[in-house]
Protein backbone atom coordinates (compact mmCIF):
# COMPACT_ATOMS: atom_id res chain seq x y z
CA UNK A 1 0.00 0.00 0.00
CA UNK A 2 1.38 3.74 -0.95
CA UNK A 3 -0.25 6.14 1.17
CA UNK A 4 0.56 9.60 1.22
CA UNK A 5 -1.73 11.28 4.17
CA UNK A 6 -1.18 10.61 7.44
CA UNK A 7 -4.15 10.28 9.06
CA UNK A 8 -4.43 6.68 9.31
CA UNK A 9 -1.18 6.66 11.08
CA UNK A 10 -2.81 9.09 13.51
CA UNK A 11 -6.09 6.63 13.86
CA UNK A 12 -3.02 4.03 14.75
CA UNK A 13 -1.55 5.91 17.23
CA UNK A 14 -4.39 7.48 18.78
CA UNK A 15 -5.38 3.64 19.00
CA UNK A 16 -1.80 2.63 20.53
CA UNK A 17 -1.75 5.47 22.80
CA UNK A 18 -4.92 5.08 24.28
CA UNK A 19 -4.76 1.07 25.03
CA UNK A 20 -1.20 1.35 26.20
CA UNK A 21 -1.57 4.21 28.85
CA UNK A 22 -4.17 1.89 30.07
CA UNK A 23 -1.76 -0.67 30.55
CA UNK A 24 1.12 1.86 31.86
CA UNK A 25 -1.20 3.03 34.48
CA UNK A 26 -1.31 -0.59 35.78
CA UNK A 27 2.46 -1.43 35.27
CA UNK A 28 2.72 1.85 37.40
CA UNK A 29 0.60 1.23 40.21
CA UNK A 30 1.62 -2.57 40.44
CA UNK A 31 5.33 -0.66 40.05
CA UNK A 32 4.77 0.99 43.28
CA UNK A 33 2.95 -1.80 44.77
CA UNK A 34 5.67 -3.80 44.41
CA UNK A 35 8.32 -0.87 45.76
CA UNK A 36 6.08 -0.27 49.18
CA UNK A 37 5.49 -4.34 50.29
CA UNK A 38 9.65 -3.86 49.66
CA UNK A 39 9.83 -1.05 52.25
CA UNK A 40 7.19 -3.12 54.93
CA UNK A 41 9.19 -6.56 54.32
CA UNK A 42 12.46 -4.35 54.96
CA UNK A 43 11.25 -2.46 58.41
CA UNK A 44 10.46 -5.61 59.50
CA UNK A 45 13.73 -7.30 59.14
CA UNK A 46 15.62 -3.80 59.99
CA UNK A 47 18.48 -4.21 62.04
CA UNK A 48 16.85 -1.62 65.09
CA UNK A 49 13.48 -3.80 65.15
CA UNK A 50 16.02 -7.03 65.58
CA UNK A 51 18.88 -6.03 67.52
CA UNK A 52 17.17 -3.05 69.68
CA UNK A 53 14.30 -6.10 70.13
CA UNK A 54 14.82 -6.43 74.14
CA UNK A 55 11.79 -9.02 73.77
CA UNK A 56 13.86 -11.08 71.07
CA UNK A 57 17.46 -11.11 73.04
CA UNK A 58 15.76 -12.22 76.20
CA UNK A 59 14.13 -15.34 73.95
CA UNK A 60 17.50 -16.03 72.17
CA UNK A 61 19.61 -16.01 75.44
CA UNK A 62 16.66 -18.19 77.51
CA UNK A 63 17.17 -20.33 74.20
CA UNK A 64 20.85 -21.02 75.36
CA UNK A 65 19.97 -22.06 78.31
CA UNK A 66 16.55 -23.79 77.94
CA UNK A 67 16.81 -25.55 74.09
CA UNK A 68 12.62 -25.67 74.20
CA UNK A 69 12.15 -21.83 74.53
CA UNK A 70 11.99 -20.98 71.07
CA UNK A 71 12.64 -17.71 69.57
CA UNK A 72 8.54 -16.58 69.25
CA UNK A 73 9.60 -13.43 68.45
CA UNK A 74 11.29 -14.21 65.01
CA UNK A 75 9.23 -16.63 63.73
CA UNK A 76 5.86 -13.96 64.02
CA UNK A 77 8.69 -11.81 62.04
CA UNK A 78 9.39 -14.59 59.47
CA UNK A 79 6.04 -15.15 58.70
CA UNK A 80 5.01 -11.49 58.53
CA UNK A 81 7.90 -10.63 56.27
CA UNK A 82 7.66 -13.39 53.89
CA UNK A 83 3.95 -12.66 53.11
CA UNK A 84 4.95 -9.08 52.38
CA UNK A 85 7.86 -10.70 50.29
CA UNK A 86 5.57 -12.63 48.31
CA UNK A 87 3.19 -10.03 47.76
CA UNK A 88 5.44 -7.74 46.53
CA UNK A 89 7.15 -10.40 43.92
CA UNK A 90 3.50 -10.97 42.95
CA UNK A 91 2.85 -7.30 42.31
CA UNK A 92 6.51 -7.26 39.94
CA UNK A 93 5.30 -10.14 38.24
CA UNK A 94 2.35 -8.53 36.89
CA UNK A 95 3.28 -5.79 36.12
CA UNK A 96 6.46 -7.70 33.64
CA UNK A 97 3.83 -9.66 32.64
CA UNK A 98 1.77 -5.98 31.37
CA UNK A 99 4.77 -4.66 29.99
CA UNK A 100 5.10 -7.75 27.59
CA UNK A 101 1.52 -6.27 26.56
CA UNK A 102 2.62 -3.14 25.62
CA UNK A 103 5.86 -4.16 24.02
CA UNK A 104 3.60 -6.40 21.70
CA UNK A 105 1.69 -3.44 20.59
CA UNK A 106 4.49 -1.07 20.20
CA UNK A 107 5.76 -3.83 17.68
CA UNK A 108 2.40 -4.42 16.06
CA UNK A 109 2.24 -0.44 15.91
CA UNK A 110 5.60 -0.56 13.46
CA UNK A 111 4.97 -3.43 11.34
CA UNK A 112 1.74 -2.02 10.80
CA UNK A 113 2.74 1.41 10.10
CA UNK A 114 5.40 -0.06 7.78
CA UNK A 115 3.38 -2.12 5.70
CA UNK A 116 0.33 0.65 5.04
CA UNK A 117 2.97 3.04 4.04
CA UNK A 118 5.51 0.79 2.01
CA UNK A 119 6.64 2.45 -0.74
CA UNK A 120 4.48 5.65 -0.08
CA UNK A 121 6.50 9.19 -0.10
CA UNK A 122 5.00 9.13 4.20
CA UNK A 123 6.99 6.12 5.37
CA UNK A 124 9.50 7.45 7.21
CA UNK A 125 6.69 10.28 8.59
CA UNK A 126 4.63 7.55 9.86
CA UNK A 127 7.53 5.62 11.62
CA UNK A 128 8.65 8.95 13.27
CA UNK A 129 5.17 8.77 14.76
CA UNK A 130 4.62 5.33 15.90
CA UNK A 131 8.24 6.01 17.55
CA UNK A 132 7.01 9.20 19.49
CA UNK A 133 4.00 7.46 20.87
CA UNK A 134 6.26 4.76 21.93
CA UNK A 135 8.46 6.90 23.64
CA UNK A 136 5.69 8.60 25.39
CA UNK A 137 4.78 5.37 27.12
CA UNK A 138 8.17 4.81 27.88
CA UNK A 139 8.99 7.75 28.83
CA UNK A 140 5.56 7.49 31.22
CA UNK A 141 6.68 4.15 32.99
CA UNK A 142 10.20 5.09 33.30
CA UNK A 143 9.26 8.16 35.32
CA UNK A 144 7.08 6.68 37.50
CA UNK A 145 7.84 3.12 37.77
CA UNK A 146 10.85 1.67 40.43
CA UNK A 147 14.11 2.13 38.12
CA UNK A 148 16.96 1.01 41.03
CA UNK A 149 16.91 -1.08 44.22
CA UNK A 150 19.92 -0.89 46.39
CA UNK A 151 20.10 -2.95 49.65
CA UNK A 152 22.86 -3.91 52.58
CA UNK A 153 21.82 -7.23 54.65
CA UNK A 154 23.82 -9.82 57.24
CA UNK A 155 22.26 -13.11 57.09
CA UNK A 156 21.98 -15.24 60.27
CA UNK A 157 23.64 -12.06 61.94
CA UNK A 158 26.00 -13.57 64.63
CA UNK A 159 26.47 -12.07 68.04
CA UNK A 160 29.59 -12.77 69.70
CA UNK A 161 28.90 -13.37 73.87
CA UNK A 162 32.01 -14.89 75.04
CA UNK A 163 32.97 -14.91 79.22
CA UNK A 164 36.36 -15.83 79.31
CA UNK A 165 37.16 -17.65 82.71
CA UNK A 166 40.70 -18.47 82.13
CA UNK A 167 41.41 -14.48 82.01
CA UNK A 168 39.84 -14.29 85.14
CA UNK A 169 41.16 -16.99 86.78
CA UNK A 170 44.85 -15.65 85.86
CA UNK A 171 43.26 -12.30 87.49
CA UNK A 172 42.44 -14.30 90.65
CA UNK A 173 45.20 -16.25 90.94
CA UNK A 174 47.87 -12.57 90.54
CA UNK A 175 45.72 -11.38 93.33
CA UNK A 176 46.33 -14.59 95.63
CA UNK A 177 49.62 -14.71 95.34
CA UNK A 178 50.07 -11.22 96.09
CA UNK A 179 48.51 -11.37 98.84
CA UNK A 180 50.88 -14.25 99.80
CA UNK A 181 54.09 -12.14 99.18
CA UNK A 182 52.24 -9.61 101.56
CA UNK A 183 51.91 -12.07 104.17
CA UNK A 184 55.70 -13.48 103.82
CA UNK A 185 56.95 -9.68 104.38
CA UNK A 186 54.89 -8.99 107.15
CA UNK A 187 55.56 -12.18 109.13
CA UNK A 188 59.58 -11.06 108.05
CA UNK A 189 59.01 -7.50 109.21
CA UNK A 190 57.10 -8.35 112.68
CA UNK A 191 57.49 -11.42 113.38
CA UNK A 192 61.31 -12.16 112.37
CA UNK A 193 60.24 -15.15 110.89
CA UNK A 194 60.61 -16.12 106.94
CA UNK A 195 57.01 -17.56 106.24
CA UNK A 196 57.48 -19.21 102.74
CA UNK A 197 54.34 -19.33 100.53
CA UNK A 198 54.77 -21.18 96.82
CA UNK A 199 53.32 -19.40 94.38
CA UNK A 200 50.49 -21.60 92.76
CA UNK A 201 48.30 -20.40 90.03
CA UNK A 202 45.62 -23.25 90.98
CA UNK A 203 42.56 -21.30 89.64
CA UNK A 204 43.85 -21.29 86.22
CA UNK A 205 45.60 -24.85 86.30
CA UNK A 206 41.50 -25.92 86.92
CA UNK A 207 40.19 -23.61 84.78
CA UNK A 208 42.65 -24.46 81.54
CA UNK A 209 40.81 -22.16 78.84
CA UNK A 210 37.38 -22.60 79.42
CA UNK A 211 35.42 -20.13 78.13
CA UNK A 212 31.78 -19.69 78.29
CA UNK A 213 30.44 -19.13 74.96
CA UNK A 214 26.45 -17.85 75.10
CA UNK A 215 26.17 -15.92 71.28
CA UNK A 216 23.51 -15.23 69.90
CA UNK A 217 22.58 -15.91 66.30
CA UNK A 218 19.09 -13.85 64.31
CA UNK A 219 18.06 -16.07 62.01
CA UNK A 220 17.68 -15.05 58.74
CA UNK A 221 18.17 -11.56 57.19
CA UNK A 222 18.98 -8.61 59.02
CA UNK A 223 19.19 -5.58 56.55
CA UNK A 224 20.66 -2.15 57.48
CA UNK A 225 20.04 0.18 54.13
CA UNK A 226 17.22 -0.33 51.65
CA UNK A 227 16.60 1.82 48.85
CA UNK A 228 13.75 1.17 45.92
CA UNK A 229 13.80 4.63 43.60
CA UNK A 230 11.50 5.95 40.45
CA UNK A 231 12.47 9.06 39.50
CA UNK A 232 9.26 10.79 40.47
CA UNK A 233 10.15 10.00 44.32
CA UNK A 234 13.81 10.56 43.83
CA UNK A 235 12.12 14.41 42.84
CA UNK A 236 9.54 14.62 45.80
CA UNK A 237 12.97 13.37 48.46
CA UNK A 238 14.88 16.14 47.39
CA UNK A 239 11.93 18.85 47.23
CA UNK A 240 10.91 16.92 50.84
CA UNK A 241 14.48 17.49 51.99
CA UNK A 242 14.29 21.45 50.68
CA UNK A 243 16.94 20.44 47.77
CA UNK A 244 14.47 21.98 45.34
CA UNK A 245 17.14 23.16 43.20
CA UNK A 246 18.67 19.50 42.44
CA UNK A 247 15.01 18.39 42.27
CA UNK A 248 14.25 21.21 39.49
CA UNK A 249 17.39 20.27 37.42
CA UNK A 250 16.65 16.52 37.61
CA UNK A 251 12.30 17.46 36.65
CA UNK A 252 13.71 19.73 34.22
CA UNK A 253 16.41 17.26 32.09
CA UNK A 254 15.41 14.28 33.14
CA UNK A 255 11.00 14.57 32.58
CA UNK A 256 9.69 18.18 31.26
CA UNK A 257 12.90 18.79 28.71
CA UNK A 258 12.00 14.90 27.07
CA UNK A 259 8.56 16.05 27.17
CA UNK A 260 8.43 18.91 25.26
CA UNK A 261 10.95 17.14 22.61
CA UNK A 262 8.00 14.77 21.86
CA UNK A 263 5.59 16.77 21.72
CA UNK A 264 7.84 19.52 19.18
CA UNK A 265 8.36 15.81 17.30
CA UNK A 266 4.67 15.17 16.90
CA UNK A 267 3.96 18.74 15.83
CA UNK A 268 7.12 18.69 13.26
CA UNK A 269 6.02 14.73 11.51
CA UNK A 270 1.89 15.85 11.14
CA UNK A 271 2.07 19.12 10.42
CA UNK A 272 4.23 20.53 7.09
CA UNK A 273 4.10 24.12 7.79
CA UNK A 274 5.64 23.59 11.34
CA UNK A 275 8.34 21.70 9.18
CA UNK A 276 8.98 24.96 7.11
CA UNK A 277 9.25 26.87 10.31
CA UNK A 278 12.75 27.40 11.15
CA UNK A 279 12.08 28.96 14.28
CA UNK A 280 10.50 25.52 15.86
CA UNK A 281 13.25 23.35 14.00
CA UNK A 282 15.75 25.21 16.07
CA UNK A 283 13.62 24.92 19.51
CA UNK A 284 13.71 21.04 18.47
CA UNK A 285 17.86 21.30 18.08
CA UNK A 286 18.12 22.92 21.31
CA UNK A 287 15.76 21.08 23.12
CA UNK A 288 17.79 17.57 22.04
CA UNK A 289 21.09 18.87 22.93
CA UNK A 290 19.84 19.81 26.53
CA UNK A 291 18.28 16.20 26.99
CA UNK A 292 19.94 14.22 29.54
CA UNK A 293 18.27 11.13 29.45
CA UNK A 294 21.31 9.36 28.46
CA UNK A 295 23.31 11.05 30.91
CA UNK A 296 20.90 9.57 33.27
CA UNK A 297 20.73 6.09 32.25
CA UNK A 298 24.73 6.04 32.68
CA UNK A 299 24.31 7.39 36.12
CA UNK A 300 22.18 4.68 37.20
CA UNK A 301 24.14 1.78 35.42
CA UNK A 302 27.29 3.67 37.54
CA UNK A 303 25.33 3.45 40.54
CA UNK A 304 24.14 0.20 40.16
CA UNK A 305 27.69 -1.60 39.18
CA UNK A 306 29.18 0.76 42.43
CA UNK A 307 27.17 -1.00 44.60
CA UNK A 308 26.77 -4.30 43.52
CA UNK A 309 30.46 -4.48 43.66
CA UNK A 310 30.99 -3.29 47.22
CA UNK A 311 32.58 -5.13 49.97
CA UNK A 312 31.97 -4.44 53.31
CA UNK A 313 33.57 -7.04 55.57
CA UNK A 314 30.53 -9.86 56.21
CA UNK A 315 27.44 -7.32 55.19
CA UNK A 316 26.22 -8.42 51.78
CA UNK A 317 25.42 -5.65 49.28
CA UNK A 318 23.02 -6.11 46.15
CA UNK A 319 21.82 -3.77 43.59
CA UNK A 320 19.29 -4.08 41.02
CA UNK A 321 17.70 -2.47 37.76
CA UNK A 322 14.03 -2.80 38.13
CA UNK A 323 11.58 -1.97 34.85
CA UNK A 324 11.43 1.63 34.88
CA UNK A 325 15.22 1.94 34.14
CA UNK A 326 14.38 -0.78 31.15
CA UNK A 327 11.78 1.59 29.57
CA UNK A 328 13.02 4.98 30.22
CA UNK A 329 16.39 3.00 28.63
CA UNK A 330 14.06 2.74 26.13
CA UNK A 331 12.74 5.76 25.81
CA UNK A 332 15.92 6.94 25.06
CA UNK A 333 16.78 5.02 22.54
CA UNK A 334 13.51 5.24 20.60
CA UNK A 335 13.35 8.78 20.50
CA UNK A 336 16.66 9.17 18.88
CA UNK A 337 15.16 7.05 16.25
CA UNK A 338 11.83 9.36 15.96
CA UNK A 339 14.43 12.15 15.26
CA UNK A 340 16.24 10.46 12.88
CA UNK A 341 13.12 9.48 11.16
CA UNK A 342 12.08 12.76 11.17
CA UNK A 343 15.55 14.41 9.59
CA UNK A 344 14.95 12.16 7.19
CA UNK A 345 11.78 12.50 6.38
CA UNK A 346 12.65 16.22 5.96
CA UNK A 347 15.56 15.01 3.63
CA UNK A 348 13.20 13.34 1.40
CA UNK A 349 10.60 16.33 0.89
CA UNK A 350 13.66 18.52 0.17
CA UNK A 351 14.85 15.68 -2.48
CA UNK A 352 11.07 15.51 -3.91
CA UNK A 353 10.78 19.07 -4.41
CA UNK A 354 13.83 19.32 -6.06
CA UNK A 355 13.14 16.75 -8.03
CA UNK A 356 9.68 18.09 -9.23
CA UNK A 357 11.00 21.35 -9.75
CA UNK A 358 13.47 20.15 -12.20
């Protein structure tokens, strides 16, 4: 089919935009579903509800000393934290399983487009759009969906409580025989007698290294940092924390600058006389060179591989890229593509009018 109007590529997109913000809007809230069960099953393995747990440590020791008082405390905790666990995974789940969705119709949008307007002077036009509305999607999720998950956890956290006896019975024993060197002088002194006294160190020849040993181990994990960030909460932190300047740099390059590129895109591919207009071409220009959506996408993949590879003694450290980094990745790259389609879509009309002229 050669088609040379675009109108049924705006039916298409209309179509595609509609369904798939739908769909976002669920991939979202399951998003941030999944990203608040993370935060409960984290507070309730924290490290200051375990370890500053006077109601725990009191089970744990009694369970030194009497093996059938079991540790009631963690096993509410285990159960509790692995429903939240499992409810959260759930929630992630779905909302990869929604994403698939709109993947599927992004492609269905393209091979479409490309087969109505094969061989028509609007192909490249028509790809430009089905791009754009892509990248809006994308560009939706990735703001608001969990893009980075950072945590630090012990697991079966070990508490050393060791009494040492044969240090104290060296103690004891330096103290009796002191006291037996005092004698033999004063029995020398008043007396005029030499009272001999062996030294023994009996106390530590019964003793002979015995240590008590009563440490205490907390099952399972223990975490001391959790982190689960989209960039629209990353923006409401800093304004929270009064950083409003950071927060309006990141909004600006990272949501409203991307944004408005779009939207100049749409306006450029379905309407020719905002084509001819230099003035918005140059807007366009400017607005891609201030774009930092690449610059962010490094600084998460730096983040990420920073903290995935730290070592800090026996704390474990794990990072992960959760689907709003994958779209607004995504985003990125598919609305260089909708500018490239577009430049050369612009590159054709010049050729075609050159061509007619002559």
């Amino acid at each position: 089919m050669k088609l040379d109007k675009l109108w049924i590529a705006a039916i298409l997109n209309i179509i595609f935009l509609a369904s798939s913000f739908i769909l976002a809007k669920e991939v979202v809230d399951k998003g941030q579903a999944y990203d608040s069960l993370m935060h409960e099953h984290v507070k309730i393995l924290g490290f200051k509800d375990r370890l500053l747990n006077q109601d725990e440590w009191v089970l744990l020791i009694s369970g030194k000393v009497i093996t059938s008082v079991k540790d009631t405390v963690w096993l509410e905790k285990k159960k509790t934290s692995e429903l939240k666990l499992r409810a959260a995974q759930e929630n992630y789940e779905q909302a990869l399983e929604m994403s698939k969705f709109i993947w599927y119709a992004a492609a269905g949008l393209l091979l479409l487009t490309i087969f109505i307007y094969a061989g028509g002077k609007k192909l490249f036009h028509a790809i430009g759009a089905s791009f754009t509305s892509m990248s809006l999607v994308f560009l939706y999720i990735g703001v608001f969906a969990p893009l980075l998950q950072i945590h630090a956890y012990d697991e079966d956290l070990k508490v050393p409580i060791v009494i040492k006896f044969d240090e104290m019975a060296a103690w004891a024993d330096k103290k009796i025989n002191d006291s037996a060197n005092w004698l033999e002088d004063l029995s020398s002194d008043y007396l005029g007698y030499d009272f001999d006294i062996p030294e023994y160190n009996a106390l530590s020849f019964l003793i002979d290294g015995y240590q008590y040993d009563h440490s205490v181990v907390f099952e399972g994990r223990t975490y001391y940092y959790f982190q689960s960030k989209s960039i629209d909460s990353i923006i409401r932190l800093l304004y929270k924390d009064n950083n409003r300047l950071i927060a309006n740099i990141i909004l600006a390059f990272s949501v409203i600058i991307p944004l408005f590129k779009l939207l100049f895109t749409i306006l450029l591919l379905y309407w020719e006389k905002a084509r001819k207009n230099k003035t918005i071409t140059i807007i366009l220009t400017l607005i891609g060179k201030w774009s930092m959506a690449d610059v962010f996408v490094t600084g998460v993949f730096v983040a990420y591989f920073s903290f995935h590879s730290m070592h800090m003694g026996q704390i474990e450290t794990e990072s992960s890229v959760l689907l709003g980094f994958y779209f607004f990745l995504s985003y990125a790259i598919i609305s260089i593509l909708a500018s490239i389609m577009l430049w050369i879509a612009a590159g054709k009309e010049m050729q075609l009018k050159l061509y007619e002229a002559v």
